[in-house]
Protein backbone atom coordinates (compact mmCIF):
# COMPACT_ATOMS: atom_id res chain seq x y z
CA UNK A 1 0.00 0.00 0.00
CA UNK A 2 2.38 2.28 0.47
CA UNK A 3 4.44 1.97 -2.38
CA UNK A 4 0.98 2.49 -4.61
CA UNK A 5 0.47 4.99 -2.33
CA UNK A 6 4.00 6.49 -3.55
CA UNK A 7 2.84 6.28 -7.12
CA UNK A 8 0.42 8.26 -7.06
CA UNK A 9 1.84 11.28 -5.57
CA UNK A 10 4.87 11.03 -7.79
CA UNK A 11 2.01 10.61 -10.79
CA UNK A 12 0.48 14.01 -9.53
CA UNK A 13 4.08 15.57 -9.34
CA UNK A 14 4.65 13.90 -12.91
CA UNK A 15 1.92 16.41 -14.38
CA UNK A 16 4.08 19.00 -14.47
CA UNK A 17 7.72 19.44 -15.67
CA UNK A 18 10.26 21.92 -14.06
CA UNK A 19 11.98 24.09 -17.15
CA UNK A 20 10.67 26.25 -19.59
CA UNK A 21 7.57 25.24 -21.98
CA UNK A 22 8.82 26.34 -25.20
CA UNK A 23 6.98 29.09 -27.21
CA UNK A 24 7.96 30.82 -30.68
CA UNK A 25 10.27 34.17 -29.72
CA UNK A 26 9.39 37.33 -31.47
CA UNK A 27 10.80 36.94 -35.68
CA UNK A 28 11.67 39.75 -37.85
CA UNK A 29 8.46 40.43 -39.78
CA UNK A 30 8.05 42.10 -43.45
CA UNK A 31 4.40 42.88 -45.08
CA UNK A 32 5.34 42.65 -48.30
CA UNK A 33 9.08 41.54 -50.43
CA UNK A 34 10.46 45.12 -52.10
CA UNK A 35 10.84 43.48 -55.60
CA UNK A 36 7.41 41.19 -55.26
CA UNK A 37 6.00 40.74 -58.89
CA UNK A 38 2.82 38.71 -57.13
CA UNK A 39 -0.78 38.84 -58.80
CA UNK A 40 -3.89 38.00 -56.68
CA UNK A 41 -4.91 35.71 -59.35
CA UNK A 42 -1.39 33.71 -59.44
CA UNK A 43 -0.05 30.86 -57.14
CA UNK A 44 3.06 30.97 -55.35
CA UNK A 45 6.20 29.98 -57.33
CA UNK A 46 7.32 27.59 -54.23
CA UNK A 47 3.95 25.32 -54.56
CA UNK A 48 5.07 24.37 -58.05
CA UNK A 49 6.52 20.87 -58.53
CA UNK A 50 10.22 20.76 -60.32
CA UNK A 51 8.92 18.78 -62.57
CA UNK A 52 6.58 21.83 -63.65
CA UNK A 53 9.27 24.24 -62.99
CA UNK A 54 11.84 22.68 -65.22
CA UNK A 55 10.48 21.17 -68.68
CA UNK A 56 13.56 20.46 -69.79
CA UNK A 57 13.31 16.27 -70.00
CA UNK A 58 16.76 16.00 -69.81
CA UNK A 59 16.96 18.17 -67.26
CA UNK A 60 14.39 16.06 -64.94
CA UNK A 61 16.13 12.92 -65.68
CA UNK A 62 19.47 14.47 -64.08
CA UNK A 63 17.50 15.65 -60.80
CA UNK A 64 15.59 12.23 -60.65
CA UNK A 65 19.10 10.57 -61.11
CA UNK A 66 20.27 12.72 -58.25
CA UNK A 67 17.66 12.07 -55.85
CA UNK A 68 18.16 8.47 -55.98
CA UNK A 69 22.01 8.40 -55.93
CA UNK A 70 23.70 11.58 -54.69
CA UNK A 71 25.89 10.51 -51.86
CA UNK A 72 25.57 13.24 -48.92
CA UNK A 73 21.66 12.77 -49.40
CA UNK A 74 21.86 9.01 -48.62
CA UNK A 75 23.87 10.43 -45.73
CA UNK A 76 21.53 12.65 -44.33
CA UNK A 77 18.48 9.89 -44.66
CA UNK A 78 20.96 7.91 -42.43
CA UNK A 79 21.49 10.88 -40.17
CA UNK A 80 17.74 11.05 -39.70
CA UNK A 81 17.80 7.18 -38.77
CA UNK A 82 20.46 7.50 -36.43
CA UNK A 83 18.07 9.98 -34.54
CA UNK A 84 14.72 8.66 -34.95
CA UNK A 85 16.73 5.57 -33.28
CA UNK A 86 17.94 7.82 -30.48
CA UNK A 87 14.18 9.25 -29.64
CA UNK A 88 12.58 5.79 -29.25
CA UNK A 89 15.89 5.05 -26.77
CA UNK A 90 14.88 8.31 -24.83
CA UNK A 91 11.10 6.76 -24.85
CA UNK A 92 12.47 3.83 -23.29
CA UNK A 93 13.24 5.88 -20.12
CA UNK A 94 9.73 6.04 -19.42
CA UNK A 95 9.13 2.04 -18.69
CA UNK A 96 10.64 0.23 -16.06
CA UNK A 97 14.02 -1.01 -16.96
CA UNK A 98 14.91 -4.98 -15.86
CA UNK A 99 17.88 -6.07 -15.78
CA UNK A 100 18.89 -10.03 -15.43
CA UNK A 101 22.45 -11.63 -13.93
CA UNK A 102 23.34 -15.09 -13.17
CA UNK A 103 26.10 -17.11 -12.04
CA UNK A 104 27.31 -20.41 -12.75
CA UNK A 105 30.63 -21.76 -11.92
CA UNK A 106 32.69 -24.19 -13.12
CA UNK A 107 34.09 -24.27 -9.12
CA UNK A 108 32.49 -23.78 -5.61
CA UNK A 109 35.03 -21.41 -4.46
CA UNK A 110 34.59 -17.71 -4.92
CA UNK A 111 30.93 -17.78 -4.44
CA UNK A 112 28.90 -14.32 -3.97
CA UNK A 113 27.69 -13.46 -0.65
CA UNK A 114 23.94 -11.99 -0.46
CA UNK A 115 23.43 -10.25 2.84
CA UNK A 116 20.96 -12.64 4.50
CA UNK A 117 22.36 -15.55 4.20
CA UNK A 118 25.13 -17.38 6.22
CA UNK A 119 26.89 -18.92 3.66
CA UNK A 120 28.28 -18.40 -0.20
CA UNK A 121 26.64 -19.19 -2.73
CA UNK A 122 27.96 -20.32 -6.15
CA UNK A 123 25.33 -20.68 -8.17
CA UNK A 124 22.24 -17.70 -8.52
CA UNK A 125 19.83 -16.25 -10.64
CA UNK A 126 18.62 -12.25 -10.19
CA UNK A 127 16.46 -9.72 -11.25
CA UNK A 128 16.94 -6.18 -11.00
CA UNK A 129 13.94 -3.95 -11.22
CA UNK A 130 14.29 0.16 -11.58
CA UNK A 131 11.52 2.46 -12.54
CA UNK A 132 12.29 6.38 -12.12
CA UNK A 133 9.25 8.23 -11.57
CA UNK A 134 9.39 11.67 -13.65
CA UNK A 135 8.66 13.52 -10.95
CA UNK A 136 10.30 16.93 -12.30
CA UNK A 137 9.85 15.81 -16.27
CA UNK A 138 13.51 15.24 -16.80
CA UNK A 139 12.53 12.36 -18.93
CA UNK A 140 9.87 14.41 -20.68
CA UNK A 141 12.26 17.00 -21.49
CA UNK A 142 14.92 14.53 -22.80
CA UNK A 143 11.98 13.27 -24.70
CA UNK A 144 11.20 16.61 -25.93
CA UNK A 145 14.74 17.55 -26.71
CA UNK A 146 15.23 14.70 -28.96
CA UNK A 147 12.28 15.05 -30.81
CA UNK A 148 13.26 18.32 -31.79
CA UNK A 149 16.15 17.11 -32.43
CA UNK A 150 14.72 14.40 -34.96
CA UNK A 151 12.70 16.72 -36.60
CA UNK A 152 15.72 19.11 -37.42
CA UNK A 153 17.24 16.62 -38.93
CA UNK A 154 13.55 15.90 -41.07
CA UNK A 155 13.93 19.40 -42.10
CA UNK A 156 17.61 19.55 -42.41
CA UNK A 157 17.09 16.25 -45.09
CA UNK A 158 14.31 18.83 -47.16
CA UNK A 159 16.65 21.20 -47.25
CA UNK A 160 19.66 18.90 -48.61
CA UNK A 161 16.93 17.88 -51.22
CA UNK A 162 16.15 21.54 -51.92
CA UNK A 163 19.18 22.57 -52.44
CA UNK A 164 20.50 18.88 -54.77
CA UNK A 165 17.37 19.80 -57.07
CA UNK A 166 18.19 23.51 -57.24
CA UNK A 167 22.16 22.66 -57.50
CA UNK A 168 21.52 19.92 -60.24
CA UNK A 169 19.07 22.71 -62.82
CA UNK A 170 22.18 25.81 -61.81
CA UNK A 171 24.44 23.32 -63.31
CA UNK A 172 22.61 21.94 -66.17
CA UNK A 173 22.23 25.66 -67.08
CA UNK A 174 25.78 26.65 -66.55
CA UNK A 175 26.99 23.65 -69.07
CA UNK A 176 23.86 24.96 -71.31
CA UNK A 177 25.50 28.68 -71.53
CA UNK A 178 28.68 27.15 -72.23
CA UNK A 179 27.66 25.39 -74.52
CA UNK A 180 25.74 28.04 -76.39
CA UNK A 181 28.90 30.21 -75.56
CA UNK A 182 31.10 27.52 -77.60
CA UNK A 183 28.47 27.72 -80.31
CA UNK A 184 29.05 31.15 -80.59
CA UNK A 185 33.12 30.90 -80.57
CA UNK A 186 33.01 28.59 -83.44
CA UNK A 187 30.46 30.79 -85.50
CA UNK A 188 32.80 33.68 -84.52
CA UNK A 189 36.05 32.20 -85.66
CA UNK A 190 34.18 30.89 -88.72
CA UNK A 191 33.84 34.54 -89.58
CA UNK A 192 37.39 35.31 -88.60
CA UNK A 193 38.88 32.94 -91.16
CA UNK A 194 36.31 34.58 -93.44
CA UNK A 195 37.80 37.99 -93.04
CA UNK A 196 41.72 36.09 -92.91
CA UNK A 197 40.98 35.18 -96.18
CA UNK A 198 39.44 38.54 -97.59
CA UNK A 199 42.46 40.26 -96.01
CA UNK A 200 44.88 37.95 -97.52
CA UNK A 201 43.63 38.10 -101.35
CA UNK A 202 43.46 41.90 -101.17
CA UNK A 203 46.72 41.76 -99.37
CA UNK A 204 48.27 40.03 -102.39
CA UNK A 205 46.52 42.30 -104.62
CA UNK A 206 48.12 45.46 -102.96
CA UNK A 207 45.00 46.76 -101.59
CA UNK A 208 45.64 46.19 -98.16
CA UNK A 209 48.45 47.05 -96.03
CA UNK A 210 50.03 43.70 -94.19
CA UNK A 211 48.77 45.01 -90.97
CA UNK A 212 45.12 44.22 -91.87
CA UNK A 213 46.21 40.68 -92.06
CA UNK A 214 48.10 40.74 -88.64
CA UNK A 215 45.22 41.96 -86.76
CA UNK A 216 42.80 39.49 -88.44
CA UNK A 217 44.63 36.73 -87.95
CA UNK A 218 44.89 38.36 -84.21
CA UNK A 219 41.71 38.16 -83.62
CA UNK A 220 41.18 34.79 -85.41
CA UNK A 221 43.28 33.08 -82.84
CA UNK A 222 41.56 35.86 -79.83
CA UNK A 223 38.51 33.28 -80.63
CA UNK A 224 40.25 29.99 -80.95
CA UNK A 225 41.47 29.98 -77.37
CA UNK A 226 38.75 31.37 -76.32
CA UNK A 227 37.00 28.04 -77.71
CA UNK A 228 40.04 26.10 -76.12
CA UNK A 229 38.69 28.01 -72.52
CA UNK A 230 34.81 27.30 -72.95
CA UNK A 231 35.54 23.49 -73.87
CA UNK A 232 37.77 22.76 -70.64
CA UNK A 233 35.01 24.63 -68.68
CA UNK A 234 32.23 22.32 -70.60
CA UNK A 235 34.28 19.13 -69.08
CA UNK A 236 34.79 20.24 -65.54
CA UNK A 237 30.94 21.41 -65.48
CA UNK A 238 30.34 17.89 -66.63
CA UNK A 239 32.21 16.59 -63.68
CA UNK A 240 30.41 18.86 -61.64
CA UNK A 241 27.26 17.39 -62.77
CA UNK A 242 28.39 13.97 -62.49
CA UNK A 243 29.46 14.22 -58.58
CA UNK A 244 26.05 15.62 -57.94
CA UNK A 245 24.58 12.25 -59.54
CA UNK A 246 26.65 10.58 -57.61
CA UNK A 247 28.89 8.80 -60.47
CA UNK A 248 32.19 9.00 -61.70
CA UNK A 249 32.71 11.76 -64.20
CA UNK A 250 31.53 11.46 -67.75
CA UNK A 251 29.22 13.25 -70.37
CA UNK A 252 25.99 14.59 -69.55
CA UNK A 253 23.26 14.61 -72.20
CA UNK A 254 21.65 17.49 -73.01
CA UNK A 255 17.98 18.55 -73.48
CA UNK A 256 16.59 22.12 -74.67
CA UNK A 257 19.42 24.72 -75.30
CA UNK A 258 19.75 27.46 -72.95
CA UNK A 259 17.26 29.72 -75.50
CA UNK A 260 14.58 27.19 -75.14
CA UNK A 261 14.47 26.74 -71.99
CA UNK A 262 10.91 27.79 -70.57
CA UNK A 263 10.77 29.62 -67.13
CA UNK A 264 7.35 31.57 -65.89
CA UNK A 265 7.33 35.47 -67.30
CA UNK A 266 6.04 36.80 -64.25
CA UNK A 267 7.35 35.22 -61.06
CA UNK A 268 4.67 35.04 -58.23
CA UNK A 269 6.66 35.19 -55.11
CA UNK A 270 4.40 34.61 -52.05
CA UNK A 271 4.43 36.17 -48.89
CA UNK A 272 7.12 36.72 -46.49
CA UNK A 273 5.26 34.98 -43.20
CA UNK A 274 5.03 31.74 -45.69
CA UNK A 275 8.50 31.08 -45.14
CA UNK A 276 8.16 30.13 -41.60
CA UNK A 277 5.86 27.41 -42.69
CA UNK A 278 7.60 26.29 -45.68
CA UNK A 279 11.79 26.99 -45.68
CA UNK A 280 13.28 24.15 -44.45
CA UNK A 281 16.34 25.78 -42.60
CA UNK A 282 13.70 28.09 -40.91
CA UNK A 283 11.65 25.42 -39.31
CA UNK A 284 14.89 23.49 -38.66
CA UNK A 285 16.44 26.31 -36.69
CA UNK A 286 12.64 26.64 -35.03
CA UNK A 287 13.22 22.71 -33.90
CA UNK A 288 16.97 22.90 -32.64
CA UNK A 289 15.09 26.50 -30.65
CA UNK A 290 12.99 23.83 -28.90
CA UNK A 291 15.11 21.09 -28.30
CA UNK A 292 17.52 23.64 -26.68
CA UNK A 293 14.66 24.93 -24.56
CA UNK A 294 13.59 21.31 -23.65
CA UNK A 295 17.34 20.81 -22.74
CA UNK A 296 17.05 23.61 -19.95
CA UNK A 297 14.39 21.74 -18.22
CA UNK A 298 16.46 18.65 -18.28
CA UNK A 299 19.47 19.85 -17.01
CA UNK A 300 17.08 21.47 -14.10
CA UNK A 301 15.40 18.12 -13.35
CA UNK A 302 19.37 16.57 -12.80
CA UNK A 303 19.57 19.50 -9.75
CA UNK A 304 16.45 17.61 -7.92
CA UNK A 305 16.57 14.54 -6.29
CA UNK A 306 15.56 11.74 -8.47
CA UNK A 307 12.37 8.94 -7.25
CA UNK A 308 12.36 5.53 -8.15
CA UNK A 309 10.99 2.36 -7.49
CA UNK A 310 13.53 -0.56 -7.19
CA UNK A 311 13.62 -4.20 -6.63
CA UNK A 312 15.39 -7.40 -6.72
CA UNK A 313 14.02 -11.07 -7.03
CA UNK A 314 16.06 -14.32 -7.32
CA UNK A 315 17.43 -17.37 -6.60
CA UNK A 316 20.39 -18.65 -4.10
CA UNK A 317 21.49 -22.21 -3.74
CA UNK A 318 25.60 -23.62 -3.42
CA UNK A 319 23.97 -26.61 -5.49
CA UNK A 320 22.66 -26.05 -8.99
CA UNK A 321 20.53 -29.11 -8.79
CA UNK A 322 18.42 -27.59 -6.09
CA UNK A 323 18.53 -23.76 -7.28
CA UNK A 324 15.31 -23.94 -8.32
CA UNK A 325 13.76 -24.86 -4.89
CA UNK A 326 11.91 -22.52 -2.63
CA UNK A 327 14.07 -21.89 0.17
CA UNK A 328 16.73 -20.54 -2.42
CA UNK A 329 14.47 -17.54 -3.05
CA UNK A 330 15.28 -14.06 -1.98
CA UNK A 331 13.67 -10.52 -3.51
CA UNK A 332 12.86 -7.06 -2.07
CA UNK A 333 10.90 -4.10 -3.66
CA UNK A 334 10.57 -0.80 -2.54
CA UNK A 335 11.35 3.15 -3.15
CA UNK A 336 14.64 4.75 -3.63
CA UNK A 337 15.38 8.12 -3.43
CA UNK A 338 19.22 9.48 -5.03
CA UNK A 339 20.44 13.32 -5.36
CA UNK A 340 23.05 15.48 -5.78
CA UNK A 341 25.24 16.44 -2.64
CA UNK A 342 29.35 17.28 -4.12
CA UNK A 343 27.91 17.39 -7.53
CA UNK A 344 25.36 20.25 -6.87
CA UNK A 345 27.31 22.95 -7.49
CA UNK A 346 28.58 21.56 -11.25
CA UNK A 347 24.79 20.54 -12.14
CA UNK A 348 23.78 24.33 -11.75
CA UNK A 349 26.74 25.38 -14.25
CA UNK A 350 25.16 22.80 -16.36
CA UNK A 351 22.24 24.37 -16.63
CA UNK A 352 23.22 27.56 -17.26
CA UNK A 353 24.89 25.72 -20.28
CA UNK A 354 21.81 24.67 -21.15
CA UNK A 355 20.32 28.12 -20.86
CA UNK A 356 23.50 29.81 -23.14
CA UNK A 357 22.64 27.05 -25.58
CA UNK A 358 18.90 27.99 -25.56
CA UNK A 359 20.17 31.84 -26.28
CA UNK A 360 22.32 30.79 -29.05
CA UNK A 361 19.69 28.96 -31.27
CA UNK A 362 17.10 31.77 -30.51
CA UNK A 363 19.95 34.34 -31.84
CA UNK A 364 20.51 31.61 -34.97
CA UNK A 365 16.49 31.08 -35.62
CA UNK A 366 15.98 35.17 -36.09
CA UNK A 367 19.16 35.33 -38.34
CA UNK A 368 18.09 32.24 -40.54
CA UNK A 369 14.58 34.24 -40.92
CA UNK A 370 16.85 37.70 -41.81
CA UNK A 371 18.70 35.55 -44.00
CA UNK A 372 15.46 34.21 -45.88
CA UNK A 373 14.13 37.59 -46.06
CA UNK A 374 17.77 39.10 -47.77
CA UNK A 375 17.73 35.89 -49.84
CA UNK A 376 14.31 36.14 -51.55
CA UNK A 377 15.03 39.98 -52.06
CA UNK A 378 18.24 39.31 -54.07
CA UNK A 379 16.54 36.45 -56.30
CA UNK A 380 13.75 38.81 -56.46
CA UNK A 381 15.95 41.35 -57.94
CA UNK A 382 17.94 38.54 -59.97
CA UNK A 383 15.25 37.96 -61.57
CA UNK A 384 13.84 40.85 -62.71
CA UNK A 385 16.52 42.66 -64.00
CA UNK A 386 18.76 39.94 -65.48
CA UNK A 387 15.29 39.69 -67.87
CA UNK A 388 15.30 43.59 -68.57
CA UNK A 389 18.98 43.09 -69.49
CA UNK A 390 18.55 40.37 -71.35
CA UNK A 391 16.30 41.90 -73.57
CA UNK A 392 18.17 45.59 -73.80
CA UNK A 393 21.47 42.77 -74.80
CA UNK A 394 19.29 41.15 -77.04
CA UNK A 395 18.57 44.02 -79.23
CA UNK A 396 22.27 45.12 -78.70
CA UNK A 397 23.02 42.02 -80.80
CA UNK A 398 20.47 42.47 -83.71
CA UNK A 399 21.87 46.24 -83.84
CA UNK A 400 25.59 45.10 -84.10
CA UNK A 401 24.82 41.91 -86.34
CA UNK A 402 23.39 44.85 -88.68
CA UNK A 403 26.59 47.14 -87.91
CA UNK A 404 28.90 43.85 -88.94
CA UNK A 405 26.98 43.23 -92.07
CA UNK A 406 27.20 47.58 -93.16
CA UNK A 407 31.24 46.84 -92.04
CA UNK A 408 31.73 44.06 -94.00
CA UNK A 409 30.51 45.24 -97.32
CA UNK A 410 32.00 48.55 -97.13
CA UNK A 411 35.22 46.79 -96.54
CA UNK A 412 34.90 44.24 -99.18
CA UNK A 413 33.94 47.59 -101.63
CA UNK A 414 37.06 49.68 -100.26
CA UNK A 415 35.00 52.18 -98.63
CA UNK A 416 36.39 51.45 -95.16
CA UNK A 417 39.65 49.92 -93.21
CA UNK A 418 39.79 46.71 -91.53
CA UNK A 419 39.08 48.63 -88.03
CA UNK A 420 35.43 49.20 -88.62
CA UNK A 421 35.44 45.11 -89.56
CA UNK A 422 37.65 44.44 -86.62
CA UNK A 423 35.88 46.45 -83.87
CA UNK A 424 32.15 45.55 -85.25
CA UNK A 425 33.34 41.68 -84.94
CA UNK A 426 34.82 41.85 -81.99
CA UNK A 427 31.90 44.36 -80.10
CA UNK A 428 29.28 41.44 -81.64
CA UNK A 429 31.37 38.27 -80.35
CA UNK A 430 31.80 40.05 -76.43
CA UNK A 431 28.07 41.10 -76.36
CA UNK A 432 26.78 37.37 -77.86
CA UNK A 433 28.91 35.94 -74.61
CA UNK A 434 27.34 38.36 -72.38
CA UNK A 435 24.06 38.02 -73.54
CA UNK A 436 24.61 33.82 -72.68
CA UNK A 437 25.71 34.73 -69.75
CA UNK A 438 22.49 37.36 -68.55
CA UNK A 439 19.87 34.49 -70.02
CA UNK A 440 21.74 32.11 -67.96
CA UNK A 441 21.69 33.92 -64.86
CA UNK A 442 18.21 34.67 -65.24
CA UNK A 443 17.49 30.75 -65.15
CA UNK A 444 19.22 30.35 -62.03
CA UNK A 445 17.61 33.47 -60.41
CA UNK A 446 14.61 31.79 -60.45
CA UNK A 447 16.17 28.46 -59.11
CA UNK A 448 18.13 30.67 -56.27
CA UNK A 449 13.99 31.90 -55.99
CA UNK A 450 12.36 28.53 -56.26
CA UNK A 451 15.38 27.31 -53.18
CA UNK A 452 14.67 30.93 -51.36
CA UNK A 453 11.31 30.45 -51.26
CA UNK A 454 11.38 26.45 -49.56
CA UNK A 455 9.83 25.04 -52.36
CA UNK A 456 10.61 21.43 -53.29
CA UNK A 457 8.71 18.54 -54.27
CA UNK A 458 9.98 15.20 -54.80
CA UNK A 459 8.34 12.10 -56.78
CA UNK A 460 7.63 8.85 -54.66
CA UNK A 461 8.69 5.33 -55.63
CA UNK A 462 4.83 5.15 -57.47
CA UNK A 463 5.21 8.24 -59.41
CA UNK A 464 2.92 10.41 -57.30
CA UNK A 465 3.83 13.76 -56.35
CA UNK A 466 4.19 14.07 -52.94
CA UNK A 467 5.78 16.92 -50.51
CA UNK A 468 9.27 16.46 -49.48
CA UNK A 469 8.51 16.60 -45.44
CA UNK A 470 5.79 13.99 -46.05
CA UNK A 471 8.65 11.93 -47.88
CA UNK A 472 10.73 12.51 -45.18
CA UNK A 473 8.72 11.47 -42.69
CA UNK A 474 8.17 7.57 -43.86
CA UNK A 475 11.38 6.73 -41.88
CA UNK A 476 9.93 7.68 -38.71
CA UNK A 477 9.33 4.98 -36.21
């Protein structure tokens, strides 16, 4: 009776836990993003699949690829394991814990002494029994502390996926503009030899002064190396590509060319208080906030005496062929009751550990949000003006391609020197590279959007869509 009676005041104790309860500080808000293009009428770009994002086939075959065999994603889906496996050992804590022993010699000598009985005894069998009663929710708060620390590690896994999907299509668009770059080098020095050639027959003619020839031929080789440049950039992007599959280097095949590639004209951003729902590193950092607070109320609990309910049952006998008689059995059960006395003083330093710990990922969880907030802004901006200078480049081209064309003929009729050919070619070739260069960063401004904004969306093993954290969570226990 009275060790029921017992458990039930230590089951009254148990309904509270010593230790903060955690709640969600005050965040950094915005209304509205500075460079928001958002209609009322137009969905978020973060709720659209990758697969709608990027239509590229080739292109979804890499990321698919990379989902199933990138290396330091089948890492982190261990890492999530490992802790998944650590929270159901922290659940364990809350059922009684029995423990078994025995002893059977191969001699009589050395036999253990039980207090109780007059002689040694070589052969036994015991139980031990030990049930802590959470009387200041240590044990809850360990529980609590690695849950949040499991579900960090959820969200940690989205992010790793976010980021493989977005690192995968900033790639495949890099090797795209070099290729289209390269396409451009060969057309250039295509039209170099043309000129080479020109230059030479009115050299020989006496038309043209040697020099003309010099600086053609100049420039002519200006574009071969350049060629010689984009092509060893074209194999190390390749490589690139291929770690991020997770294979050893080797060709990537290629889908629509960086020109074709289709990306939504007017980017619908969202809202800013969406991202504490949906960025992964934000709700991560909001997890590791909570496990730190549980930890304070753990390392509290340690400063209190701990209540427990222990007991040992057995049996005793120097013969083994009458252990298993009655007057070989021995047991006791009852409450125990263990605390601090030399170790106080270092158990309060530990909690003020705890405490600094708690004040660190607070400090971390508002800068991730700042850090969302600055990232959206600059894809935001990426976005939009990499397209208005895309198209002011683009019509720079069509106005020089028409300057090259006026250059050309009034060279071939002797009405101008080879520097009006020379400088039209060469202002032509630098703005085609830049122009490759401004479409491609406009593709991966709305990737570094797409990742800013926590969208993601993986395909399960059926071929559904599903959300990456519901993905993630099928290795829970």
């Amino acid at each position: 009776m009275r060790i029921l009676a017992l458990m039930g005041v230590a089951g009254l104790l148990a309904a509270c836990a010593v230790g903060p309860d955690y709640s969600r500080p005050d965040v950094p808000t915005m209304h509205a993003f500075r460079m928001d293009e958002q209609k009322p009428d137009l969905p978020a770009l973060a709720n659209l699949p990758w697969w709608e994002l990027y239509q590229d086939q080739e292109l979804q075959k890499l990321i698919r690829v990379a989902l199933d065999e990138n290396k330091d994603l089948e890492r982190v889906v261990a890492t999530v394991d490992e802790f998944a496996a650590n929270l159901f050992i922290a659940r364990t804590d809350f059922i009684p814990q029995l423990t078994a022993t025995g002893n059977f010699p191969s001699a009589r000598s050395g036999g253990v002494r039980f207090s109780g009985f007059p002689s040694p005894f070589s052969y036994y069998l015991q139980g031990n029994l030990a049930w802590e009663f959470d009387v200041w929710g240590r044990i809850r708060r360990s529980n609590e502390a690695a849950r949040g620390d499991l579900l960090a590690r959820e969200e940690n896994r989205r992010a790793i996926i976010l980021q493989l999907v977005g690192g995968v299509a900033q790639a495949y668009f890099e090797l795209r503009q070099f290729d289209l770059q390269l396409e451009i080098a060969e057309r250039t020095l295509g039209a170099w030899d043309e000129s080479v050639r020109i230059s030479e027959a009115r050299h020989r003619q006496g038309m043209v002064h040697g020099l003309d020839v010099a600086q053609f031929q100049a420039e002519r080789e200006s574009a071969a190396a350049r060629i010689a440049d984009l092509t060893r950039q074209i194999i190390q992007k390749e490589n690139e590509l291929s770690l991020l599959l997770g294979r050893p280097p080797d060709q990537i095949p290629r889908g629509q060319s960086l020109t074709d590639q289709v990306m939504p004209p007017v980017i619908p951003a969202g809202l800013p208080a969406e991202l504490l729902q949906r960025r992964p590193d934000i709700i991560q950092a909001e997890h590791q906030l909570a496990a730190a607070t549980a930890r304070i109320g753990a390392a509290k609990a340690d400063r209190f005496p701990k209540v427990s309910l222990t007991g040992i049952i057995g049996l005793a006998n120097p013969s083994f062929t009458r252990l298993l008689r009655s007057e070989g059995f021995f047991g006791a059960l009852g409450p125990s009751l263990t605390g601090p006395i030399l170790n106080a003083h270092s158990l309060g330093f530990q909690q003020d550990a705890a405490e600094a710990q708690a004040r660190q990922a607070a400090a971390q969880y508002r800068q991730t949000i700042l850090t969302a907030f600055r990232e959206v802004e600059d894809a935001l901006a990426g976005v939009r003006m990499t397209r208005e200078q895309a198209a002011a480049q683009d019509r720079q081209v069509i106005a020089l391609k028409k300057a090259l064309r006026l250059a050309n003929l009034r060279y071939k009729g002797g009405l101008a020197n080879y520097l009006d050919v020379l400088i039209a070619q060469r202002n032509l070739f630098d703005v085609e590279l830049a122009l490759a260069t401004t479409r491609r960063l406009h593709l991966t401004s709305v990737v570094q959007l797409y990742k800013a904004l926590g969208g993601g969306w993986s395909p399960d093993e059926s071929g559904h869509a599903q959300p990456v954290a519901a993905a993630s969570g099928a290795s829970h226990r």
